[in-house]
PDB file of N, CA and C in Angstrom:
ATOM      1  N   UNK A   1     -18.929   1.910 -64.805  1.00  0.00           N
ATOM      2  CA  UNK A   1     -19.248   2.187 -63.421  1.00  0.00           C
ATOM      3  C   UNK A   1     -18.133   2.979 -62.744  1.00  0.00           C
ATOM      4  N   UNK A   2     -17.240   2.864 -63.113  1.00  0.00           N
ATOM      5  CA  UNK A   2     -15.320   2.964 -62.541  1.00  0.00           C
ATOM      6  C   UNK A   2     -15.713   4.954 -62.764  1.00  0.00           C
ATOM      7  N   UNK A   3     -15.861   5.080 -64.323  1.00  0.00           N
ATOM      8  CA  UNK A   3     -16.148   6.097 -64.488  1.00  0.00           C
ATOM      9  C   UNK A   3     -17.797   6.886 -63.176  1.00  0.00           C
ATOM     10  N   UNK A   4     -18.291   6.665 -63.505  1.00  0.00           N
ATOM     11  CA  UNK A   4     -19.395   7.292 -62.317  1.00  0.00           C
ATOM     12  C   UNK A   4     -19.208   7.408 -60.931  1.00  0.00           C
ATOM     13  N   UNK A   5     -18.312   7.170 -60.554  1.00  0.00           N
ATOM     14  CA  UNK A   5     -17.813   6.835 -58.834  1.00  0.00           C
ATOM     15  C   UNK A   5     -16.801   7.866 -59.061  1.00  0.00           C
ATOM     16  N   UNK A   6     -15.490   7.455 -59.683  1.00  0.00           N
ATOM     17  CA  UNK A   6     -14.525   8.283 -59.904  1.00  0.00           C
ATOM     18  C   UNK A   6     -14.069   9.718 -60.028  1.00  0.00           C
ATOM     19  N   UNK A   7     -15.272  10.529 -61.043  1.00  0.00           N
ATOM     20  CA  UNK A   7     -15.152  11.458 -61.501  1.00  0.00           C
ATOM     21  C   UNK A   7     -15.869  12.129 -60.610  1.00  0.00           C
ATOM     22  N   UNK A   8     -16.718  12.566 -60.025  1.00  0.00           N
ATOM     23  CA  UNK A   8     -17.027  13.228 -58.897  1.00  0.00           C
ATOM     24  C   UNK A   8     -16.560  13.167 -58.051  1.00  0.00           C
ATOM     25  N   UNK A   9     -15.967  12.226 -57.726  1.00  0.00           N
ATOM     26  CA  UNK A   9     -14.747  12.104 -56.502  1.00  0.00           C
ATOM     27  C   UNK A   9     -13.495  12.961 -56.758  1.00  0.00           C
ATOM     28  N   UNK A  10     -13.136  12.777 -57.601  1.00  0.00           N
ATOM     29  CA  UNK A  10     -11.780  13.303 -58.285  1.00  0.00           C
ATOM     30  C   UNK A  10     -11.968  15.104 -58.029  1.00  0.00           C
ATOM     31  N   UNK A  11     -12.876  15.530 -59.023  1.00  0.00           N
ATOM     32  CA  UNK A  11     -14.115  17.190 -58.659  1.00  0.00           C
ATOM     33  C   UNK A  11     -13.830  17.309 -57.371  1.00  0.00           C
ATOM     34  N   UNK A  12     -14.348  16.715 -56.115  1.00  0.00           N
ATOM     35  CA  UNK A  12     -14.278  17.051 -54.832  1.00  0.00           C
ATOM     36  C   UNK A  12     -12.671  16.916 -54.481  1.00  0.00           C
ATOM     37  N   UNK A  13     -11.912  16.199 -54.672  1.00  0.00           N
ATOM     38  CA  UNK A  13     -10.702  16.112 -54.362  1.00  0.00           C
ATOM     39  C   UNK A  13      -9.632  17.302 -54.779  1.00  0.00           C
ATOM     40  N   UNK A  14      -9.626  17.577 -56.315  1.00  0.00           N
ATOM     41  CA  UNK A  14      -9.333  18.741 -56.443  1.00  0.00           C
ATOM     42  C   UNK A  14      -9.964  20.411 -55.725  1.00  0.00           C
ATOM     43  N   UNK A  15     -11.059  19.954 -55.253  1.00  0.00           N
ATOM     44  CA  UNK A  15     -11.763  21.113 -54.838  1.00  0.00           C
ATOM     45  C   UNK A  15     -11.432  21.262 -53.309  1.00  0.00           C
ATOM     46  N   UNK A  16     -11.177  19.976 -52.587  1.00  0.00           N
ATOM     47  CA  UNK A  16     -10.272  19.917 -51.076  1.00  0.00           C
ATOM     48  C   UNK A  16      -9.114  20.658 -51.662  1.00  0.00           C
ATOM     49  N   UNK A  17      -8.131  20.094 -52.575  1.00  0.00           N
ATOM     50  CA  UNK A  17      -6.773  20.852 -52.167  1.00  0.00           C
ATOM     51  C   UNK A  17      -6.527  21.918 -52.646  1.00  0.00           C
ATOM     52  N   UNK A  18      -7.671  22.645 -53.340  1.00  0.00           N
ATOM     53  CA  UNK A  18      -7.301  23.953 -53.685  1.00  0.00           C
ATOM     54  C   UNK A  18      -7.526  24.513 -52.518  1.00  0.00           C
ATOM     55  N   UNK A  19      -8.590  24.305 -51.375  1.00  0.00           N
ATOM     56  CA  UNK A  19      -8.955  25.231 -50.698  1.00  0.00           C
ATOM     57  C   UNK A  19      -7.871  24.581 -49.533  1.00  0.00           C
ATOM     58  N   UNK A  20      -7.234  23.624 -49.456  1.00  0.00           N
ATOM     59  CA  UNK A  20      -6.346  23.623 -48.167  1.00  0.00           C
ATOM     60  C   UNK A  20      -5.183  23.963 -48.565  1.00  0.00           C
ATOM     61  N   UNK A  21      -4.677  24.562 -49.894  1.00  0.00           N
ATOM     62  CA  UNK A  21      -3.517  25.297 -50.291  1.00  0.00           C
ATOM     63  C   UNK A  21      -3.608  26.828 -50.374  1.00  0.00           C
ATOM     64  N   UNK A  22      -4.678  27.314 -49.528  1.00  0.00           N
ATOM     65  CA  UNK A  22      -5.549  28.805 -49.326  1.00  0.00           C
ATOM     66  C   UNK A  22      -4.549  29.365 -49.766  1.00  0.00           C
ATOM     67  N   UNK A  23      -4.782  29.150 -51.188  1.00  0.00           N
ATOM     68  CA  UNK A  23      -4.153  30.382 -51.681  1.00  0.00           C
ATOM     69  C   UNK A  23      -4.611  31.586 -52.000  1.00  0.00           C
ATOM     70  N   UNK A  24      -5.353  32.358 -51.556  1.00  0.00           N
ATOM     71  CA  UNK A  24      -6.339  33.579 -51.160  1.00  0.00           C
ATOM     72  C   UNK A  24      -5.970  34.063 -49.659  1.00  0.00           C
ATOM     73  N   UNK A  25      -5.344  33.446 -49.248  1.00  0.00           N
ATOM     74  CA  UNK A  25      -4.965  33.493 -47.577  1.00  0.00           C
ATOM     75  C   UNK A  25      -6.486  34.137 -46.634  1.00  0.00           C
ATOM     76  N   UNK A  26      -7.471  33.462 -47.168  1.00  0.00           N
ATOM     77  CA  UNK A  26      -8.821  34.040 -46.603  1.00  0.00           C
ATOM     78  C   UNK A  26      -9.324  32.108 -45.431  1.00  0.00           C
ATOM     79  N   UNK A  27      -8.420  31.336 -45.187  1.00  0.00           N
ATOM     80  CA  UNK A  27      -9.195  30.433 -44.258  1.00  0.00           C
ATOM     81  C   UNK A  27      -8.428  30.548 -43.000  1.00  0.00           C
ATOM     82  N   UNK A  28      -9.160  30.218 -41.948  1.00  0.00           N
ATOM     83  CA  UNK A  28      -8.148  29.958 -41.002  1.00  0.00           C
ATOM     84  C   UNK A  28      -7.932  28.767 -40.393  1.00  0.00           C
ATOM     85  N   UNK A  29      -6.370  28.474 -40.108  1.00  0.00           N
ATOM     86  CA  UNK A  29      -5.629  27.540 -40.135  1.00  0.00           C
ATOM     87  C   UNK A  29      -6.928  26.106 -39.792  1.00  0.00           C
ATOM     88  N   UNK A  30      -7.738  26.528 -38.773  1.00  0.00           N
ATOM     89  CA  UNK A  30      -8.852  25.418 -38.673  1.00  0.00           C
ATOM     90  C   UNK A  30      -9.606  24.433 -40.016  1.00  0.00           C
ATOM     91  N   UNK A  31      -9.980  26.193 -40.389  1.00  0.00           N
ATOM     92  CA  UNK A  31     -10.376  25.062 -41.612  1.00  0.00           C
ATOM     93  C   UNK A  31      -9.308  24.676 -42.882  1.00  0.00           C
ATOM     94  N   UNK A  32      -8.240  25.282 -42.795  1.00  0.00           N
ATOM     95  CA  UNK A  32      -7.537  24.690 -43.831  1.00  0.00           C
ATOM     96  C   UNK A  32      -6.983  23.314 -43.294  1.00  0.00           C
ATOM     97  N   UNK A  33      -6.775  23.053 -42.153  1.00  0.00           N
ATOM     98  CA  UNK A  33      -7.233  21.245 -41.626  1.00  0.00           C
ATOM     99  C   UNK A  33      -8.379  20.748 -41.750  1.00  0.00           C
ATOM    100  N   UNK A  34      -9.408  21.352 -41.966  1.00  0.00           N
ATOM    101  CA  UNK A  34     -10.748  20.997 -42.115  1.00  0.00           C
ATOM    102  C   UNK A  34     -10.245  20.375 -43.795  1.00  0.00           C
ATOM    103  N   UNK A  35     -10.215  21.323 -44.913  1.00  0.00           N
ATOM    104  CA  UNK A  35     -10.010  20.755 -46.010  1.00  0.00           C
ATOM    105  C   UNK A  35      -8.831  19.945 -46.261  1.00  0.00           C
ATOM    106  N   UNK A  36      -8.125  20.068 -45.920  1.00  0.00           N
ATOM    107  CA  UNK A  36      -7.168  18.907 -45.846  1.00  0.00           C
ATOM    108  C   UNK A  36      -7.611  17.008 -45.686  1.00  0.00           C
ATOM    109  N   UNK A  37      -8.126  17.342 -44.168  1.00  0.00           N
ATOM    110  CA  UNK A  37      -9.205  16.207 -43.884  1.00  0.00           C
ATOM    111  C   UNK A  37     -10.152  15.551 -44.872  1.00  0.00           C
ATOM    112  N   UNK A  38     -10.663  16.610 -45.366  1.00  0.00           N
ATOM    113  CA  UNK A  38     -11.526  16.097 -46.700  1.00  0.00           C
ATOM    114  C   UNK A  38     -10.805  15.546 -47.636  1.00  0.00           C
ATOM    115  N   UNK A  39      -9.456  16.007 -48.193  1.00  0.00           N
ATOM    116  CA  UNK A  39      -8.780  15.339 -49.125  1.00  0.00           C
ATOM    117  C   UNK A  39      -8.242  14.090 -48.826  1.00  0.00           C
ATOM    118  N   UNK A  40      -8.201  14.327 -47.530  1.00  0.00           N
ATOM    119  CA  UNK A  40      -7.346  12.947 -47.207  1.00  0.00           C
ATOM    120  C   UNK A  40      -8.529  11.689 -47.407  1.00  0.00           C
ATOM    121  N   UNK A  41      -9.518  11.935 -46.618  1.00  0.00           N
ATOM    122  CA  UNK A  41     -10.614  11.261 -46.363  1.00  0.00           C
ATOM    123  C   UNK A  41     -11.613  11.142 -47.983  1.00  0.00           C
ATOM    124  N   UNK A  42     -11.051  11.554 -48.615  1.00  0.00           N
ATOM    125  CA  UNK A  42     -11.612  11.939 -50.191  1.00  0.00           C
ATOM    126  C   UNK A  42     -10.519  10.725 -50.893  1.00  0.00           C
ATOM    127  N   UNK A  43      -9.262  11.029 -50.687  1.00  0.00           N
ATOM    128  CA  UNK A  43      -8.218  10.114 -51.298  1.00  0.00           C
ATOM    129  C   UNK A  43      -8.731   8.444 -51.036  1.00  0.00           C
ATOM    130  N   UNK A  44      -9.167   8.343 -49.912  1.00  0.00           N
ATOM    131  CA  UNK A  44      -8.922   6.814 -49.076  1.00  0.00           C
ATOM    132  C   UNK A  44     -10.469   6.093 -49.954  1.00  0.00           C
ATOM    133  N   UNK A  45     -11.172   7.362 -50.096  1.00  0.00           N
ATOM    134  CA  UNK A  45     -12.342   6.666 -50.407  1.00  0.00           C
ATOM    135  C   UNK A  45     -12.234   6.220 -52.051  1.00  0.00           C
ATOM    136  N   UNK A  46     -11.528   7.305 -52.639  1.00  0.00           N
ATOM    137  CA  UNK A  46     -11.083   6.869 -54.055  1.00  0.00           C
ATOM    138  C   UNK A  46     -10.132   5.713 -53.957  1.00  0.00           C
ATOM    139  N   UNK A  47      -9.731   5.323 -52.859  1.00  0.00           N
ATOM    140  CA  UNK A  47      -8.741   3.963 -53.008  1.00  0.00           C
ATOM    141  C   UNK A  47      -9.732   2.951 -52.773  1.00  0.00           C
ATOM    142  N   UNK A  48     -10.657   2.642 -51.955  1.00  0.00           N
ATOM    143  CA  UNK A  48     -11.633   1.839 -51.193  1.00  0.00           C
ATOM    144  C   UNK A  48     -12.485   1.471 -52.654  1.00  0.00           C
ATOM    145  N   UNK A  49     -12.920   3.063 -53.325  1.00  0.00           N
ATOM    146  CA  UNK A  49     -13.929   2.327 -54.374  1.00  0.00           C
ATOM    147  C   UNK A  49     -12.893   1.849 -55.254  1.00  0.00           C
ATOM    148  N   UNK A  50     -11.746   1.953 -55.833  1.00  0.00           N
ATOM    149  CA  UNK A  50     -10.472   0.877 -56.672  1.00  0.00           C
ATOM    150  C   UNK A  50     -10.293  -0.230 -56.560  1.00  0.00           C
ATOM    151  N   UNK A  51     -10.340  -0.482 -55.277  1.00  0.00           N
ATOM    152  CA  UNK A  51     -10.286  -1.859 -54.475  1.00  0.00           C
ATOM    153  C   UNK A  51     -11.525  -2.491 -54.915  1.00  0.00           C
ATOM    154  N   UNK A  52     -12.406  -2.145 -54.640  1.00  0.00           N
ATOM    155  CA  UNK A  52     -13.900  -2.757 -54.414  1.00  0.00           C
ATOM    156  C   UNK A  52     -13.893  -2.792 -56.068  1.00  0.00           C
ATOM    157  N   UNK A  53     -13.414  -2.018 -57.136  1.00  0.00           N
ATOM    158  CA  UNK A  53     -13.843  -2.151 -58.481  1.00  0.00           C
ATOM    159  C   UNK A  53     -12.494  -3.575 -59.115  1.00  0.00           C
ATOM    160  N   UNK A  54     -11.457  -3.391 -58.218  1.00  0.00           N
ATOM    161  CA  UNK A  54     -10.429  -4.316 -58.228  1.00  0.00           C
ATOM    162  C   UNK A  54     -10.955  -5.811 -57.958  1.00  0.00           C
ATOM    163  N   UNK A  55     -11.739  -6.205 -57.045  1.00  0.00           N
ATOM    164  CA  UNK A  55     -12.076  -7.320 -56.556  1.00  0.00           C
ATOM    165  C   UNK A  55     -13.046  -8.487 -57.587  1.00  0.00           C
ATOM    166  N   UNK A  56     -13.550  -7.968 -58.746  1.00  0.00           N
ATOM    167  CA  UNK A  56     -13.815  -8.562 -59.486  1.00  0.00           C
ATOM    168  C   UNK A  56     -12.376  -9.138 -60.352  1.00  0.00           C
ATOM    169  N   UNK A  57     -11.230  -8.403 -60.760  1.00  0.00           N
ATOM    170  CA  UNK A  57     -10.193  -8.578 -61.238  1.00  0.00           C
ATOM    171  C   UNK A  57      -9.371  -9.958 -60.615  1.00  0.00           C
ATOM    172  N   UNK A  58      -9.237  -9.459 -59.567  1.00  0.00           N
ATOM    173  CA  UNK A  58      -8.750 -10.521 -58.520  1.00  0.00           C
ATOM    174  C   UNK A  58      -9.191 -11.767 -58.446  1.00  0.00           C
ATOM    175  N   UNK A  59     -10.363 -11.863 -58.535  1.00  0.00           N
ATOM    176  CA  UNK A  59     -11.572 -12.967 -58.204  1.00  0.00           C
ATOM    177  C   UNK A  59     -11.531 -14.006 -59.440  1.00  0.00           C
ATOM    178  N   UNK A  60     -11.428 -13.142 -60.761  1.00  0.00           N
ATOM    179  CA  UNK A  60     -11.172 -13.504 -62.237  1.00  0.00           C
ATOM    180  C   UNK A  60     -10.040 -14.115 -62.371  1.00  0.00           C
ATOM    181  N   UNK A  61      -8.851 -13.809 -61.425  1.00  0.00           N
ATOM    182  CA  UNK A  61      -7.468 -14.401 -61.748  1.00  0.00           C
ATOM    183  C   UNK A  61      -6.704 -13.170 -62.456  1.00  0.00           C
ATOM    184  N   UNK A  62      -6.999 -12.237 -62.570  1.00  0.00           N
ATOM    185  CA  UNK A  62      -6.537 -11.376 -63.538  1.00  0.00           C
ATOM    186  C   UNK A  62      -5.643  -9.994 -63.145  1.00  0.00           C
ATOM    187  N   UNK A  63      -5.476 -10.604 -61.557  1.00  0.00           N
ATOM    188  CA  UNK A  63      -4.838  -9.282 -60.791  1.00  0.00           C
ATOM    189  C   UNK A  63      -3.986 -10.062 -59.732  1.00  0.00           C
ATOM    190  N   UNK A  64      -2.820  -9.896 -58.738  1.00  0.00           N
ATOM    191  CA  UNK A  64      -2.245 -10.577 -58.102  1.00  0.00           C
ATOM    192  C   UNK A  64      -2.257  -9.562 -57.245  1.00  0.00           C
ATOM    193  N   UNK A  65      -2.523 -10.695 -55.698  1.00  0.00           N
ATOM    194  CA  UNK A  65      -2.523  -9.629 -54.259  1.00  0.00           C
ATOM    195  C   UNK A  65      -1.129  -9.207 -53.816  1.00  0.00           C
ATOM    196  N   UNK A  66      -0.828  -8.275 -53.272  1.00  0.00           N
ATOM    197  CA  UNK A  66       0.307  -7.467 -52.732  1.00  0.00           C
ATOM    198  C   UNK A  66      -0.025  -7.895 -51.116  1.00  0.00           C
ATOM    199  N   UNK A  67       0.699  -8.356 -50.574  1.00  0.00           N
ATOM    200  CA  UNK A  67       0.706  -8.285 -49.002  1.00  0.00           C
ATOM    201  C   UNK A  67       2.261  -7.234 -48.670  1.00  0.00           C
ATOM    202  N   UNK A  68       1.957  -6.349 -47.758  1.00  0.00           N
ATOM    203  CA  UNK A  68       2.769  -5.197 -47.786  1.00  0.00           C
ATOM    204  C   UNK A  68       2.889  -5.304 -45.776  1.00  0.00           C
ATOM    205  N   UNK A  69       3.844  -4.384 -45.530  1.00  0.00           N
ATOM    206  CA  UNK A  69       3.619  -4.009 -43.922  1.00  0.00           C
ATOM    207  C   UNK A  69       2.924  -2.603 -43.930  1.00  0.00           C
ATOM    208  N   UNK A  70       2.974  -2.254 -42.912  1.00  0.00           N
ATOM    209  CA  UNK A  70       2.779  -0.144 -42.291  1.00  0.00           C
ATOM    210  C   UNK A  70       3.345  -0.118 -41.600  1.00  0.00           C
ATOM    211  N   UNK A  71       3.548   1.089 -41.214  1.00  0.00           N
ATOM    212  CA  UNK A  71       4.663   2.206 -40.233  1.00  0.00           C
ATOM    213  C   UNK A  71       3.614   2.337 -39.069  1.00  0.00           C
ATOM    214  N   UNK A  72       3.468   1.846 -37.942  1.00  0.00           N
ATOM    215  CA  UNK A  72       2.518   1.956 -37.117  1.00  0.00           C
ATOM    216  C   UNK A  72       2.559   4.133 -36.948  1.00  0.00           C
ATOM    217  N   UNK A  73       4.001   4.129 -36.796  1.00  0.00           N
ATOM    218  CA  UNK A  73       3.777   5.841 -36.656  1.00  0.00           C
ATOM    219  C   UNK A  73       3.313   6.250 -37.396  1.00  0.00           C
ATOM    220  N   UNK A  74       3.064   6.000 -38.734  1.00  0.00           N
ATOM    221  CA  UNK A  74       2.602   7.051 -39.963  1.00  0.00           C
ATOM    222  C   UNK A  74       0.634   6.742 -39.668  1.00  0.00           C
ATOM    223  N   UNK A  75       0.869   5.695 -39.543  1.00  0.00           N
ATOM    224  CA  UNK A  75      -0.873   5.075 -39.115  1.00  0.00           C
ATOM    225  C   UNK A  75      -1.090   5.845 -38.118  1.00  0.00           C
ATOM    226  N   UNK A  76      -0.514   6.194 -37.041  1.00  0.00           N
ATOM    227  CA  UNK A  76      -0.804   6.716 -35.688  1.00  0.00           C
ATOM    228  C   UNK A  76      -1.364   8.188 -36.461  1.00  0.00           C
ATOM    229  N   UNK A  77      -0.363   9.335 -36.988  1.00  0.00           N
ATOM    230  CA  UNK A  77      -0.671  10.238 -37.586  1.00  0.00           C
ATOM    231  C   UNK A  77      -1.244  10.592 -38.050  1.00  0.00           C
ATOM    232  N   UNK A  78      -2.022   9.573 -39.616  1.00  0.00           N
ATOM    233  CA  UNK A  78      -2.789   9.548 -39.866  1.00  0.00           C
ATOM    234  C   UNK A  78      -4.213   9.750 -39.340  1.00  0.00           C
ATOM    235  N   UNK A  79      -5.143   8.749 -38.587  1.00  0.00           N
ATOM    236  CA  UNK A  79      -6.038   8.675 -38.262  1.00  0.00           C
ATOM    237  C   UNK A  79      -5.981   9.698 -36.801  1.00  0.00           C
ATOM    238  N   UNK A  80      -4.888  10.629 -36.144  1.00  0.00           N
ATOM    239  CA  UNK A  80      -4.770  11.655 -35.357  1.00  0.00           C
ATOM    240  C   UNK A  80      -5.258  12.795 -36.592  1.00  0.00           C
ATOM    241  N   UNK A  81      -4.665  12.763 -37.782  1.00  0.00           N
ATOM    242  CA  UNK A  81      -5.347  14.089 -38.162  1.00  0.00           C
ATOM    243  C   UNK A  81      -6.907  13.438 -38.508  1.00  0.00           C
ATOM    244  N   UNK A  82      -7.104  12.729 -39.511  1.00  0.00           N
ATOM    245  CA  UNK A  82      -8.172  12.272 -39.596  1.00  0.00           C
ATOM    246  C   UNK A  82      -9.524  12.327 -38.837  1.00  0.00           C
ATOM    247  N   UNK A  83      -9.091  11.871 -37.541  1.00  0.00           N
ATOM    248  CA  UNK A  83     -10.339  11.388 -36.371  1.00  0.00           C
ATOM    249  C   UNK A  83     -10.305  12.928 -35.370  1.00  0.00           C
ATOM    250  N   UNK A  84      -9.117  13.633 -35.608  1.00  0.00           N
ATOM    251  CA  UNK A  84      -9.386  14.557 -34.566  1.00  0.00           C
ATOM    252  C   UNK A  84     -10.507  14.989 -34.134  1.00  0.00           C
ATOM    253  N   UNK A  85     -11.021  15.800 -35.078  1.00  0.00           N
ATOM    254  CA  UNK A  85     -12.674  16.738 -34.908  1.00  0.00           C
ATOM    255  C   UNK A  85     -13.485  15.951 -34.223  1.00  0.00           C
ATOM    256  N   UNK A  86     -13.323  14.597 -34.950  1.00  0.00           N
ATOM    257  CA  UNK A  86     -14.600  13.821 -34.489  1.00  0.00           C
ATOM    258  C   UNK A  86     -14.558  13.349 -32.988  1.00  0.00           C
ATOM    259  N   UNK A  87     -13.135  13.065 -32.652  1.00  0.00           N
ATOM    260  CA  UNK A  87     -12.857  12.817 -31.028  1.00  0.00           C
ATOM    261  C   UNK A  87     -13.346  14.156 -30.550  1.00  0.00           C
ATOM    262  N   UNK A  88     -13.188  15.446 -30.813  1.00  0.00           N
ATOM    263  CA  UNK A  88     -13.288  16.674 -29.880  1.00  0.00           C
ATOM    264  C   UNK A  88     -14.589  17.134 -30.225  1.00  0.00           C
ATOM    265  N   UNK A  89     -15.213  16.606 -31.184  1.00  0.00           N
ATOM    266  CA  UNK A  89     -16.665  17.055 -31.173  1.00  0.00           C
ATOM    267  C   UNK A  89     -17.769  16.185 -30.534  1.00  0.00           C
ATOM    268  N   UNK A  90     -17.027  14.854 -29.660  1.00  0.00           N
ATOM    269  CA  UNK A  90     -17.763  14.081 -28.854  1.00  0.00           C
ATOM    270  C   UNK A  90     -17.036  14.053 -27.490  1.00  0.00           C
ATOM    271  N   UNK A  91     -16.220  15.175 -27.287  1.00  0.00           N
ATOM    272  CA  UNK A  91     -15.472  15.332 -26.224  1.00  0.00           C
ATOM    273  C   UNK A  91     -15.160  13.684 -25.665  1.00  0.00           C
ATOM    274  N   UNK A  92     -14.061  13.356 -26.453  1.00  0.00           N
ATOM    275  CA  UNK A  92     -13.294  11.915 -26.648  1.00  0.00           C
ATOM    276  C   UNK A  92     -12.138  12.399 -26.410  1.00  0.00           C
ATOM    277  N   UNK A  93     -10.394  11.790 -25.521  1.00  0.00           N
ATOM    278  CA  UNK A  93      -9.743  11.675 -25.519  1.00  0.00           C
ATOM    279  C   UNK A  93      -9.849  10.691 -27.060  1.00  0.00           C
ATOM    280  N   UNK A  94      -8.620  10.837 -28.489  1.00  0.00           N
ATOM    281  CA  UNK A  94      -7.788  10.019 -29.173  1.00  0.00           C
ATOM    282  C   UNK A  94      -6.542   9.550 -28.808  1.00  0.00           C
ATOM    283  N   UNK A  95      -6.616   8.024 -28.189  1.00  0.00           N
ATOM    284  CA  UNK A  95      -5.420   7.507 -28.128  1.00  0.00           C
ATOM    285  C   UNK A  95      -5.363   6.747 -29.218  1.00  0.00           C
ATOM    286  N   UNK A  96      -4.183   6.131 -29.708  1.00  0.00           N
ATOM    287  CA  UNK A  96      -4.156   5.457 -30.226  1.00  0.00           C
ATOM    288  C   UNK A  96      -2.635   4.542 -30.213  1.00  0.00           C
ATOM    289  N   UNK A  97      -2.254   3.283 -29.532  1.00  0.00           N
ATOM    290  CA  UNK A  97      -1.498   2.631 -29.783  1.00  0.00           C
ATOM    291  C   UNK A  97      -2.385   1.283 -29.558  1.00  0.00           C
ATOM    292  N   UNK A  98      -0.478   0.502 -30.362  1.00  0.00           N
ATOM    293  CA  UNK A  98      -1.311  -0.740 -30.217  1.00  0.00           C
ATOM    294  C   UNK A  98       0.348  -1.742 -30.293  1.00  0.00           C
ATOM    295  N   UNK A  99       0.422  -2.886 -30.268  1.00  0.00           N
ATOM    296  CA  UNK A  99       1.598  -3.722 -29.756  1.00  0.00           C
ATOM    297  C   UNK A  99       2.323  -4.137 -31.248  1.00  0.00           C
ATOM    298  N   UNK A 100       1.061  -4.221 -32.302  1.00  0.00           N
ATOM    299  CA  UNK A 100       1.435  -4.748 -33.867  1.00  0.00           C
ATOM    300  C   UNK A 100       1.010  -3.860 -34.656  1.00  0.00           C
ATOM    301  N   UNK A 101       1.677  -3.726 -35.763  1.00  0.00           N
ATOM    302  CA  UNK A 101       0.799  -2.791 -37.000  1.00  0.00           C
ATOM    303  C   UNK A 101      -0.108  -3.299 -37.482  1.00  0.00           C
ATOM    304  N   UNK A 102      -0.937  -1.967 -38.064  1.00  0.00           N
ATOM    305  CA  UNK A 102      -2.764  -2.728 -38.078  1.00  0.00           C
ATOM    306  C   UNK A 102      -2.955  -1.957 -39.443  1.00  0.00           C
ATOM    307  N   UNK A 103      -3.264  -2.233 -40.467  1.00  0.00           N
ATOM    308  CA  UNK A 103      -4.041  -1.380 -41.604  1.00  0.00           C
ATOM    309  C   UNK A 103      -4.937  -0.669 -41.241  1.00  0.00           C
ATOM    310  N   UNK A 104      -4.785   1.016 -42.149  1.00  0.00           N
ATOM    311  CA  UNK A 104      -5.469   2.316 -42.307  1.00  0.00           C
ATOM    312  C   UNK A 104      -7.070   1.707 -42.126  1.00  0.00           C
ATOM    313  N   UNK A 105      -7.479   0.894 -42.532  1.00  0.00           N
ATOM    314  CA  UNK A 105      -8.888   0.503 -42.824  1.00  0.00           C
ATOM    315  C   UNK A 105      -9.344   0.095 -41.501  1.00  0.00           C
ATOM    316  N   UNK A 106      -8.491  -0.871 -40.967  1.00  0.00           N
ATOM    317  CA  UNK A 106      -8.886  -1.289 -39.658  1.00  0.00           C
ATOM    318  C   UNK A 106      -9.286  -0.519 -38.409  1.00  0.00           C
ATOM    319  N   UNK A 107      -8.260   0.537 -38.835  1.00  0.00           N
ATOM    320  CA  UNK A 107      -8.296   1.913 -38.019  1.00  0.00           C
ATOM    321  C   UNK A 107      -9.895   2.624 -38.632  1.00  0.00           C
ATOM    322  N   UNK A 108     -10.299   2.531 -39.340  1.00  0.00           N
ATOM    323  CA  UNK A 108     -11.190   3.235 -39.801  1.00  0.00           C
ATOM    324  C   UNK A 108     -12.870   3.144 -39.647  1.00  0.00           C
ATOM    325  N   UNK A 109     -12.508   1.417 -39.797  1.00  0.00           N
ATOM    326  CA  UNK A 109     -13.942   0.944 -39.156  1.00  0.00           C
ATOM    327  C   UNK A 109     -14.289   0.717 -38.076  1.00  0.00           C
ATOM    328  N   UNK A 110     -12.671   0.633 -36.813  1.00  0.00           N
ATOM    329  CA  UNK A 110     -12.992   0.766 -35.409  1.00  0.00           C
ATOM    330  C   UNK A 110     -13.774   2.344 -35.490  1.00  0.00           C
ATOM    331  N   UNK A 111     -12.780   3.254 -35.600  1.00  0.00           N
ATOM    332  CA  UNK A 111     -14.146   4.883 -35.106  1.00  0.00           C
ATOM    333  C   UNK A 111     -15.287   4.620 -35.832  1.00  0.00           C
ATOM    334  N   UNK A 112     -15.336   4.331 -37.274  1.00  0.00           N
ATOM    335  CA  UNK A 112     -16.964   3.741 -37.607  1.00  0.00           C
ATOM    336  C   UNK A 112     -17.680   3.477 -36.624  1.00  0.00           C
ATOM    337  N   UNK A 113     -17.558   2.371 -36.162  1.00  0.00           N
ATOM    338  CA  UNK A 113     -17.955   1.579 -34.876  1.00  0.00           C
ATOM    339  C   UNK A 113     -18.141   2.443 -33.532  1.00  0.00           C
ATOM    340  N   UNK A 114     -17.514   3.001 -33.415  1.00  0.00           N
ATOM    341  CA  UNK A 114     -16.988   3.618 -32.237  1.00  0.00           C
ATOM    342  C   UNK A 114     -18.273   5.404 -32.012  1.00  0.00           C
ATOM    343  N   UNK A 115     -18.743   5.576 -33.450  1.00  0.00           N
ATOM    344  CA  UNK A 115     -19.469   6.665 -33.825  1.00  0.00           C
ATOM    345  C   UNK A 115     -20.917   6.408 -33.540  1.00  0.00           C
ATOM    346  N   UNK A 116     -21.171   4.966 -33.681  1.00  0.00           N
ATOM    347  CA  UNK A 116     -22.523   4.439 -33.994  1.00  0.00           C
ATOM    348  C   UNK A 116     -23.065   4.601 -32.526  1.00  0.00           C
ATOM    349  N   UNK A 117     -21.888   4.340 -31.515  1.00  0.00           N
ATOM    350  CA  UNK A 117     -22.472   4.466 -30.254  1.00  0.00           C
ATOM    351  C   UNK A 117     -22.607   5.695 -29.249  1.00  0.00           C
TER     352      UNK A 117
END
């Protein structure tokens, strides 16, 4: 299964960073954030389906959890390049702070949420 998820993902991922390393110098700067975005947003999802293929491992006894912190600034950054378009293509101010650090994911399913409406 690992294989069928993976490998088309991987295809699109290489195919984001060739085109946001325009090396043809034929995009403009827009969309070479446009593809960028995709890689990034391409990367997270290849981590999400790892996880999700991980959770049987875990469940088995056969994997040990990592509890880690984040850099609230690097999170801030993140989901600023990430969410941009989507804030300015619903003419949305993106703020984003918050008092504690919060995981990339958490951040992710709030605009989820936040899209539906």
């Amino acid at each position: 299964m690992s294989h069928e998820l993976r490998t088309p993902l991987n295809n699109l991922l290489i195919l984001a960073r060739m085109l946001s390393e325009n090396s043809d110098h034929n995009l403009t700067p827009k969309q070479v954030k446009f593809a960028e975005t995709i890689h990034t947003s391409g990367t997270d999802l290849l981590a999400l389906i790892s996880d999700i293929l991980d959770l049987s491992k875990i469940e088995s006894g056969k994997m040990d959890v990592e509890v880690g912190g984040v850099r609230f600034t690097e999170l801030q950054e993140y989901c600023a390049k990430t969410f941009r378009h989507v804030a300015d293509g619903k003419a949305w101010t993106l703020v984003l702070k918050s008092d504690h650090p919060c995981k990339r994911r958490l951040f992710i399913r709030m605009r989820s949420g936040c899209n539906k409406y």
